[in-house]
N, C-alpha and C. Protein backbone atom coordinates (compact mmCIF):
# COMPACT_ATOMS: atom_id res chain seq x y z
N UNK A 1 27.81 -103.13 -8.04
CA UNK A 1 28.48 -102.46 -9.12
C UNK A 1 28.54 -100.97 -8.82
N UNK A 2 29.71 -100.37 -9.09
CA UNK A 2 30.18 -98.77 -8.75
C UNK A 2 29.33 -98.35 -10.16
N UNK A 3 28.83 -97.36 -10.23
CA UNK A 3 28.46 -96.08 -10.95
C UNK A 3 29.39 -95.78 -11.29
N UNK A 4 29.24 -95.41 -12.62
CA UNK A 4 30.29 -94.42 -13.71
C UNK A 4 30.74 -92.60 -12.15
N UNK A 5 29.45 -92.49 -12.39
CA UNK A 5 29.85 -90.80 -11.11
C UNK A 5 30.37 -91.18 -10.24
N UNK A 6 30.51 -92.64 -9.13
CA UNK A 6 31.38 -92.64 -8.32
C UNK A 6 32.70 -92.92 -8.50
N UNK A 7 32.74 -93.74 -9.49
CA UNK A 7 34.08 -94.05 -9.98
C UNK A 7 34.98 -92.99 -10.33
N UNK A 8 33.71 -91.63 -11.08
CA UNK A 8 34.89 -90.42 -11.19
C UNK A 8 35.25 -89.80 -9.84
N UNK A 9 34.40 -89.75 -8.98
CA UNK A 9 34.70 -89.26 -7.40
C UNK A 9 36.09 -89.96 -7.19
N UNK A 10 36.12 -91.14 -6.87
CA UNK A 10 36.82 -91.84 -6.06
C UNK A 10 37.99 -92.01 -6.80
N UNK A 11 38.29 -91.92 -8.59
CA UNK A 11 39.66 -91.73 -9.00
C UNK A 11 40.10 -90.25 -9.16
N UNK A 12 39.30 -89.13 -8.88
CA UNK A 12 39.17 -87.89 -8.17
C UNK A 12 40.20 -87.51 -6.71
N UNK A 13 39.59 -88.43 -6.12
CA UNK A 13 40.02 -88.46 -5.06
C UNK A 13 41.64 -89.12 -4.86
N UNK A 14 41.45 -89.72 -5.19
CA UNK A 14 42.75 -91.27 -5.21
C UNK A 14 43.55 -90.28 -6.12
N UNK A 15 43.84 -89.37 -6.92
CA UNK A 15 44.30 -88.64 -7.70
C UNK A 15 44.64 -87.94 -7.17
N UNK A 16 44.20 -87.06 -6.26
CA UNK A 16 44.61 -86.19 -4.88
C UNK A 16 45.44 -86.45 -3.82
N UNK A 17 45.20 -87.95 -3.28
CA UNK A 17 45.48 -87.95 -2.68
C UNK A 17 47.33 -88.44 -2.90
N UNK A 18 47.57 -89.19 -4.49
CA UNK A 18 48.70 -89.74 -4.79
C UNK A 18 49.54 -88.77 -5.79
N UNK A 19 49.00 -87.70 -5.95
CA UNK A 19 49.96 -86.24 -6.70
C UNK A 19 49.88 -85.17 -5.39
N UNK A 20 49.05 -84.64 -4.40
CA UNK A 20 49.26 -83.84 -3.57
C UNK A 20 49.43 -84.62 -2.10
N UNK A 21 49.31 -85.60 -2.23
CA UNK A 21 49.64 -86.19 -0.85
C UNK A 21 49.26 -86.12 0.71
N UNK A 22 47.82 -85.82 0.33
CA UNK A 22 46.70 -85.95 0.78
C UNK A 22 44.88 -85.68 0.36
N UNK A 23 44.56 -85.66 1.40
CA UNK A 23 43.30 -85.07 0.69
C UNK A 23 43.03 -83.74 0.17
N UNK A 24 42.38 -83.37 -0.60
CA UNK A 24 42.24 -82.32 -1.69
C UNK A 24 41.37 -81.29 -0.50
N UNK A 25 41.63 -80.17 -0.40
CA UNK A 25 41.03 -79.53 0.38
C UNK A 25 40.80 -78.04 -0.50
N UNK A 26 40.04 -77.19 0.12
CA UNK A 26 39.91 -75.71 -0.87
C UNK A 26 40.04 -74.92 0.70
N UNK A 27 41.20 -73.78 0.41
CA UNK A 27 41.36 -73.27 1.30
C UNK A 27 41.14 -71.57 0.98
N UNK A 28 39.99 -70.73 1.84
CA UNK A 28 39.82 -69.57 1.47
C UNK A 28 40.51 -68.25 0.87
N UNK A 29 40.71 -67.96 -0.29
CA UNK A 29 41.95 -66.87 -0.62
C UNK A 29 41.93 -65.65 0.69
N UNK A 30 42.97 -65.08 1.25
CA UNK A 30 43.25 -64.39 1.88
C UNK A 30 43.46 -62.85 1.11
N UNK A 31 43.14 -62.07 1.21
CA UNK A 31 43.49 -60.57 0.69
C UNK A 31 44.63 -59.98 1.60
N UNK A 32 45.19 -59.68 0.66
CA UNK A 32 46.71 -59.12 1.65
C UNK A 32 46.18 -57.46 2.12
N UNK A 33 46.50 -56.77 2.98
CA UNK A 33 46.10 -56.11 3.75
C UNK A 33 46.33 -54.83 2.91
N UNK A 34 45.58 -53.72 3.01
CA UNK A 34 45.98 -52.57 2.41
C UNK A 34 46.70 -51.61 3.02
N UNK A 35 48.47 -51.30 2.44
CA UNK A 35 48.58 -49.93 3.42
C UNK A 35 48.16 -48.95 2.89
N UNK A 36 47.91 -48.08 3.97
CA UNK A 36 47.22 -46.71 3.94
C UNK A 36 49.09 -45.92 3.40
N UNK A 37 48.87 -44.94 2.68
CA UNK A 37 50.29 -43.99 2.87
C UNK A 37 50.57 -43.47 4.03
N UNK A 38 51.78 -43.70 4.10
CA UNK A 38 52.35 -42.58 6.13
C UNK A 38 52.42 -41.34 5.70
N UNK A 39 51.81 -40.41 6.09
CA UNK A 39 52.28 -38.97 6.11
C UNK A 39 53.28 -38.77 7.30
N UNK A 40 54.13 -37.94 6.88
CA UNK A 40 54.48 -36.77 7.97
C UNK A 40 53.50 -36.32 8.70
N UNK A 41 54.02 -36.10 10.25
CA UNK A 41 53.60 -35.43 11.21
C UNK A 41 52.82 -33.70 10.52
N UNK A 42 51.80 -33.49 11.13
CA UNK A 42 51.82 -32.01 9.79
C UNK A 42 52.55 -30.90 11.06
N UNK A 43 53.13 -30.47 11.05
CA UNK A 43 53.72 -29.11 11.51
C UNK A 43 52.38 -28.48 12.08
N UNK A 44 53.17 -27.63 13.60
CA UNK A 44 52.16 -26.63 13.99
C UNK A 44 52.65 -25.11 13.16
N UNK A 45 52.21 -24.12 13.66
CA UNK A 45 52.32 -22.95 13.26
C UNK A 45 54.08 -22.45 13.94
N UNK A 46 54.12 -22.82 14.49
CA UNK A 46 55.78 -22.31 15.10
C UNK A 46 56.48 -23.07 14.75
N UNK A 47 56.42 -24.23 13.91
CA UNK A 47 57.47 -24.75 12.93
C UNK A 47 57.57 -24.27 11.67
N UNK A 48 56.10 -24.05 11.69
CA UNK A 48 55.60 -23.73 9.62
C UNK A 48 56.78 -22.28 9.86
N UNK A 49 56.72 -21.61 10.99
CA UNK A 49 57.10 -20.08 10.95
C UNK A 49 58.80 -20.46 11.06
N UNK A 50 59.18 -21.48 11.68
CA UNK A 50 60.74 -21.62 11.50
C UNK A 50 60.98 -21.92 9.67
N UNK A 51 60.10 -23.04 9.45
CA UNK A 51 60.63 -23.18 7.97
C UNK A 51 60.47 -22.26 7.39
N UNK A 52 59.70 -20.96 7.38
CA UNK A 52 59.94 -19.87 6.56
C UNK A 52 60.71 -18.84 7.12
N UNK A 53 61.31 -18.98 8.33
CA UNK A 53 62.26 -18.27 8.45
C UNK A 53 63.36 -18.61 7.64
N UNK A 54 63.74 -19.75 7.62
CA UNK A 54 65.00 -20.56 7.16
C UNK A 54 65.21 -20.29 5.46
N UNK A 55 63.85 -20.10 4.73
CA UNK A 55 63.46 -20.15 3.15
C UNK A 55 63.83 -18.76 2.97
N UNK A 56 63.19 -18.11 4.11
CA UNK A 56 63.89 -16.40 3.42
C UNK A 56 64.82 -15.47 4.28
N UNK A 57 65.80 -16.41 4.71
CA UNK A 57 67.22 -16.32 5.43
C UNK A 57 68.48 -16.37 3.85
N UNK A 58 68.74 -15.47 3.44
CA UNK A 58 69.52 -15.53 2.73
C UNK A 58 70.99 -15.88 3.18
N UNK A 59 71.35 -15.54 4.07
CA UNK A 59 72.94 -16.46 5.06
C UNK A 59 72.50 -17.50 5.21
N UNK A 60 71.31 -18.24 4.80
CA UNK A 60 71.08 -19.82 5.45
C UNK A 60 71.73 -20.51 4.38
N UNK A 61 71.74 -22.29 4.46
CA UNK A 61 72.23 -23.05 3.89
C UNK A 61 71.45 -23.10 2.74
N UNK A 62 71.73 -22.98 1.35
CA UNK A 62 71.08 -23.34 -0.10
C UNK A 62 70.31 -24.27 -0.63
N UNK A 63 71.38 -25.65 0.23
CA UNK A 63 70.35 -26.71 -0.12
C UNK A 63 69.56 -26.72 1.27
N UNK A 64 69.45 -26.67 2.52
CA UNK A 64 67.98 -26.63 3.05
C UNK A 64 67.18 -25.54 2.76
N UNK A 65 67.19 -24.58 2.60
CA UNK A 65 66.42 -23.54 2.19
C UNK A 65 65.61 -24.18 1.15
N UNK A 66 66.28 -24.81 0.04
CA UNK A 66 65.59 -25.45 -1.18
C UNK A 66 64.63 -26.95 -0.90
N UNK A 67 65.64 -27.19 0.40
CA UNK A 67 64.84 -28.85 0.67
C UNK A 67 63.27 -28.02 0.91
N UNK A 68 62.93 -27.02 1.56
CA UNK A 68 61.26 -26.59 1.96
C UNK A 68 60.42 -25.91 0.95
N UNK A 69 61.11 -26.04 -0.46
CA UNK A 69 60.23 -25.54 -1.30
C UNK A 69 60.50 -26.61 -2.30
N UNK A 70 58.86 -26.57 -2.47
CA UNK A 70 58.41 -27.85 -3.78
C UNK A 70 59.03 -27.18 -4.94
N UNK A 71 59.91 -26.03 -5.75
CA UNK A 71 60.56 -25.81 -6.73
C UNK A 71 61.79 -25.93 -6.23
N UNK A 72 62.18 -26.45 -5.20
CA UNK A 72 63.49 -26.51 -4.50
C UNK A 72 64.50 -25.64 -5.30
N UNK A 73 65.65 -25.68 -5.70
CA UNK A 73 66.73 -24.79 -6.11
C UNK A 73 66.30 -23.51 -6.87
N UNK A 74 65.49 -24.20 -7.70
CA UNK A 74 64.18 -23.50 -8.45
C UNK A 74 63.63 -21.94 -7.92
N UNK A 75 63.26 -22.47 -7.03
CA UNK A 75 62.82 -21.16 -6.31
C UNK A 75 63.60 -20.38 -5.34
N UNK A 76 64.54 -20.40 -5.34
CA UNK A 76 65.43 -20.19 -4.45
C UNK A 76 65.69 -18.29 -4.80
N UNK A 77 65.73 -18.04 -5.81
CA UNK A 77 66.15 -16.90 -6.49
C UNK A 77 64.52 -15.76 -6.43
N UNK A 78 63.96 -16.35 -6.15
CA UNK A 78 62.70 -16.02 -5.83
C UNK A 78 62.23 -15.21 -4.61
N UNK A 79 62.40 -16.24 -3.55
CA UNK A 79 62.53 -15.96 -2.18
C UNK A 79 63.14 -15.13 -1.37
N UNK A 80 64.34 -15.14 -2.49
CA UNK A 80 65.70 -14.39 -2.01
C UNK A 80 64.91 -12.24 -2.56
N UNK A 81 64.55 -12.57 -3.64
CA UNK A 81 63.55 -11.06 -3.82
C UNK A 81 62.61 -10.79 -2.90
N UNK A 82 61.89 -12.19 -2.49
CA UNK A 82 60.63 -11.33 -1.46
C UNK A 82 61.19 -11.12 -0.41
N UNK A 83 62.52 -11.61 0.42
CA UNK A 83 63.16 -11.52 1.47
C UNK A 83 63.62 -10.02 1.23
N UNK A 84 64.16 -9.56 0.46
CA UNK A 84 64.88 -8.42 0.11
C UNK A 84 63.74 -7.07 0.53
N UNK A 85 62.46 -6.98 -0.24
CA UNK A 85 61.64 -6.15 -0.52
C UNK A 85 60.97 -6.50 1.11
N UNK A 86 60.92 -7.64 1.84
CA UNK A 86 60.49 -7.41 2.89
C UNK A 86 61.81 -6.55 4.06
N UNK A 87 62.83 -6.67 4.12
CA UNK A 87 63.66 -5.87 5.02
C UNK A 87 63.41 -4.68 4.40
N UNK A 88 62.64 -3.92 2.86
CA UNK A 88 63.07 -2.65 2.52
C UNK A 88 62.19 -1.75 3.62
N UNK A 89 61.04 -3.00 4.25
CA UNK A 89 59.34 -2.11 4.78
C UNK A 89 60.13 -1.91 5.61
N UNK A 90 59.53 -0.33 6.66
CA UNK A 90 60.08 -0.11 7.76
C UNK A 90 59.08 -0.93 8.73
N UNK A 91 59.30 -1.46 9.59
CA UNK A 91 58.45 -2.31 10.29
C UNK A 91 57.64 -3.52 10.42
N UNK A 92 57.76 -3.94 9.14
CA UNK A 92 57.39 -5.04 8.00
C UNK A 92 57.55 -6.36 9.18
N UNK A 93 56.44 -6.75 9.54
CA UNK A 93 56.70 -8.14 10.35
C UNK A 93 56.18 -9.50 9.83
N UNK A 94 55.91 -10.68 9.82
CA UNK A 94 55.15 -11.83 9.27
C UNK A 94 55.04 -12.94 10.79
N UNK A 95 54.14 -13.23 10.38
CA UNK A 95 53.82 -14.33 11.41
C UNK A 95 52.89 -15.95 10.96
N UNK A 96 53.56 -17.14 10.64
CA UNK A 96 52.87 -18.13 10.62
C UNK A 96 50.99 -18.03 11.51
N UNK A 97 50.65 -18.12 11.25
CA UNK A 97 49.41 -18.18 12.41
C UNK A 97 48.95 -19.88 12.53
N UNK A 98 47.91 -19.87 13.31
CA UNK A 98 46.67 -21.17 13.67
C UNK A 98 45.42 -20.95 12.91
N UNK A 99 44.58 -21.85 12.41
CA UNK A 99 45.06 -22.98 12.63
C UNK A 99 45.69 -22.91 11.33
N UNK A 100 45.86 -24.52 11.54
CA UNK A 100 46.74 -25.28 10.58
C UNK A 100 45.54 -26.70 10.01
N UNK A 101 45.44 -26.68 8.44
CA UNK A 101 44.72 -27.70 8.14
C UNK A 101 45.25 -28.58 7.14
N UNK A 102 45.05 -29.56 7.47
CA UNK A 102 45.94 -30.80 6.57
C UNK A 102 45.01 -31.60 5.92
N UNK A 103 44.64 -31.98 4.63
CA UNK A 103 43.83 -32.72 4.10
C UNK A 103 45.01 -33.62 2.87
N UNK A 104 45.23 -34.61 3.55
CA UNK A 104 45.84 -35.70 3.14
C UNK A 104 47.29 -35.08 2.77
N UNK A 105 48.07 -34.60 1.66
CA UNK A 105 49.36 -34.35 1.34
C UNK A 105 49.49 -32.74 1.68
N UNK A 106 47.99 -32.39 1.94
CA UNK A 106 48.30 -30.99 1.54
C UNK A 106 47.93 -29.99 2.84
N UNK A 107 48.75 -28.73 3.32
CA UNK A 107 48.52 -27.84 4.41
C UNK A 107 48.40 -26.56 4.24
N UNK A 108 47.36 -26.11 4.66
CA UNK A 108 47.09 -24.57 4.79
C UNK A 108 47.26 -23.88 6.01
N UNK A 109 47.47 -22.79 6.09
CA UNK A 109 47.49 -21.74 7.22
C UNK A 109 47.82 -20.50 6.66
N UNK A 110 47.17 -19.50 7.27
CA UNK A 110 47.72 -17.82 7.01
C UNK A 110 49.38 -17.64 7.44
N UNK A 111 49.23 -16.64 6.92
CA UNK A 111 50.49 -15.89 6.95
C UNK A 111 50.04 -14.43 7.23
N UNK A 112 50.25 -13.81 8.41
CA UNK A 112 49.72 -12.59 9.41
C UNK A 112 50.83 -11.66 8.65
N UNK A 113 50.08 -10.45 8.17
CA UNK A 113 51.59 -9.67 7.58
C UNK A 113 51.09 -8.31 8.38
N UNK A 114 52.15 -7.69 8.75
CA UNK A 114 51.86 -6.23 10.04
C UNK A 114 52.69 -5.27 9.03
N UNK A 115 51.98 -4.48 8.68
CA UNK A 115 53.01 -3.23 8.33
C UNK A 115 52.20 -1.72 9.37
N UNK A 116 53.19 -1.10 10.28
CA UNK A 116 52.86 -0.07 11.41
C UNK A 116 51.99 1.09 9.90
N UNK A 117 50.71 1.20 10.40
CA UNK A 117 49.61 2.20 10.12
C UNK A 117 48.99 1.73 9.37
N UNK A 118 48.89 0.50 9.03
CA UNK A 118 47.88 -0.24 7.99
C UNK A 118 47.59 -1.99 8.88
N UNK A 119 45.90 -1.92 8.76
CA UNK A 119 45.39 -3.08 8.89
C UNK A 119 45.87 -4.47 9.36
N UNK A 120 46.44 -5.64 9.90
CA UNK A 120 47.00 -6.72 9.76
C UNK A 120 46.11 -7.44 8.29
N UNK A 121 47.36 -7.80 7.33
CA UNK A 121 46.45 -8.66 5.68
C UNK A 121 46.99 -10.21 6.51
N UNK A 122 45.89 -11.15 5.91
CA UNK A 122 46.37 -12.30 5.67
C UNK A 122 46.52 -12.87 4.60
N UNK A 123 47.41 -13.75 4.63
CA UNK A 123 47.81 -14.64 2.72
C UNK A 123 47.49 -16.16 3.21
N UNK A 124 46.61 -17.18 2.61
CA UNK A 124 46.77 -18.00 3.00
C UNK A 124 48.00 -19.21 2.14
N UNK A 125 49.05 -19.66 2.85
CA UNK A 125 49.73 -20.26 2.21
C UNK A 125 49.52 -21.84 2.21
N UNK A 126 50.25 -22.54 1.07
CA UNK A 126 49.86 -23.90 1.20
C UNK A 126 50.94 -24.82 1.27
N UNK A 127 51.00 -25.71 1.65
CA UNK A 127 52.58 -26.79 1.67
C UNK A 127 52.32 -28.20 1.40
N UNK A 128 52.91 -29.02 0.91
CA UNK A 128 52.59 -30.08 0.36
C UNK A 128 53.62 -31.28 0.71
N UNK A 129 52.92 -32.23 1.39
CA UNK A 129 54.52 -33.46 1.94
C UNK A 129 54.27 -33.90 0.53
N UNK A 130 56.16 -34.04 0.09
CA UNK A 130 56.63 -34.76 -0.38
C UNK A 130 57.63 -35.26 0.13
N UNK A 131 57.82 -36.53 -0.49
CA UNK A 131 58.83 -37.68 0.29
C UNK A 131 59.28 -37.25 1.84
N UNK A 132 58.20 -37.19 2.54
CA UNK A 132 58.34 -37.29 3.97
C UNK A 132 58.26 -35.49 4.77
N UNK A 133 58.39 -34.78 3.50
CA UNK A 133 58.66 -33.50 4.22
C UNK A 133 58.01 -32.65 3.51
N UNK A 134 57.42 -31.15 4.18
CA UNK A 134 56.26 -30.37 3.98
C UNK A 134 56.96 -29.23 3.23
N UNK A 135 56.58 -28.89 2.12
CA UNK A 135 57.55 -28.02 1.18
C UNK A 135 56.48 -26.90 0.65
N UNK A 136 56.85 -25.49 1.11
CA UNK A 136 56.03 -24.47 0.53
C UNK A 136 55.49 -24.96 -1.16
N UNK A 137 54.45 -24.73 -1.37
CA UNK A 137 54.02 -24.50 -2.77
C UNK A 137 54.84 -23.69 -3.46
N UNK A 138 54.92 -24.03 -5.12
CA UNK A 138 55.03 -23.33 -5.93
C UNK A 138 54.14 -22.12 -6.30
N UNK A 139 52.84 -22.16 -6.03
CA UNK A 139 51.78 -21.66 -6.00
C UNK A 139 51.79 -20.55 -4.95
N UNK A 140 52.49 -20.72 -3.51
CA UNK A 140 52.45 -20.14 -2.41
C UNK A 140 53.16 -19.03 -2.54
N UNK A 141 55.14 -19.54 -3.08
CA UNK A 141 55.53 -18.98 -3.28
C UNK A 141 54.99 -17.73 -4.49
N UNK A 142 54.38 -18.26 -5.24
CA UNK A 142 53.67 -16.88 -6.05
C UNK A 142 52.72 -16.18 -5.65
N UNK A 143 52.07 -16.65 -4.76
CA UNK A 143 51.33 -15.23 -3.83
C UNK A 143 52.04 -14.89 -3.23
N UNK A 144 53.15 -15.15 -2.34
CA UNK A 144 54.20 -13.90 -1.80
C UNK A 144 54.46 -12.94 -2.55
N UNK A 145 55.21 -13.47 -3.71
CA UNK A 145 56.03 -12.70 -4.74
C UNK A 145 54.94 -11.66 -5.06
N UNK A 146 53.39 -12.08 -5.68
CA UNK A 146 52.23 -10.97 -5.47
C UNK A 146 52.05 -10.05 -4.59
N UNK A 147 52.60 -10.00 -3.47
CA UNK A 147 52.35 -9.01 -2.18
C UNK A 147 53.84 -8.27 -2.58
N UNK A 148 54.60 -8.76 -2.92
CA UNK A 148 55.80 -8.14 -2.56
C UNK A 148 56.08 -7.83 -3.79
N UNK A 149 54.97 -7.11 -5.04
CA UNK A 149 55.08 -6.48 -6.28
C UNK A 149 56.09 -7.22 -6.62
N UNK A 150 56.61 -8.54 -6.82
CA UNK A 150 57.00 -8.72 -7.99
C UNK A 150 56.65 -10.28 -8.66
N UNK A 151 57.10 -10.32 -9.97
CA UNK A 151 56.61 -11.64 -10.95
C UNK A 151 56.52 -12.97 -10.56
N UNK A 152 56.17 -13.77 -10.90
CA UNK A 152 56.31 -15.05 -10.20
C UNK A 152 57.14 -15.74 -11.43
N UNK A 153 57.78 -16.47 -10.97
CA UNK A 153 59.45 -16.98 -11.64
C UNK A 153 59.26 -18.37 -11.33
N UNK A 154 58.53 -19.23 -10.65
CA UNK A 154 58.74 -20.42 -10.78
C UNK A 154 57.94 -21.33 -11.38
């Protein structure tokens, strides 16, 4: 005589095997893999120094000028003042410098400013990838505008 417990096994089984169409098996859940986010490449210092050539090139194009700043169009009217007040210095030079530090979205490096009979100052500026590309701060842009006596507007 079968036992009541085997009888549930074996119409258990027989139940398995005649709705899934075979034997009943348990197969380990798999975790789907985590992506990490892709950053952008981070820029060295002689690119960081092209994109701010390009930001305070007033003959440059409007919308790239704006694509490198996180207030994009925004700040545009901005830049265009510290560009101005920098051609007023006689001798007035800027230079991206090294290093360059990237901690996840976000990049720092100086900004070397030369005016002939005074000290070299540094500013440290910051840039931030969004959607694939490294865009001066809003923040950055307002320490320029600070060196170059005037308000911050964005």
């Amino acid at each position: 005589m079968i036992k009541i417990k085997s009888r549930a096994v074996a119409a258990f089984s027989l139940a398995a095997v005649v709705f899934a169409g075979g034997v009943a098996s348990v197969t380990p859940a798999v975790a789907a893999p985590i992506a990490a986010p892709v950053h952008a490449a981070a820029p060295g210092a002689g690119e960081l120094q092209s994109k701010l050539q390009l930001v305070l090139d007033p003959n440059g194009s409007r919308a790239a000028r704006a694509n490198e700043l996180e207030a994009g169009e925004a700040g545009i009217p901005l830049v265009d003042q510290v560009g101005g007040v920098m051609a007023t210095v006689p001798g007035f030079q800027w230079q991206a410098i090294d290093p360059v530090n990237v901690q996840g979205d976000t990049l720092t490096h100086n900004l070397q400013i030369n005016v002939p009979g005074f000290d070299a100052m540094y500013i440290e500026l910051k840039w931030k990838e969004i959607d694939g590309t490294w865009k001066l701060t809003r923040e950055s842009e307002c320490t320029i505008a600070y060196y170059a006596n005037l308000p911050c507007t964005v």
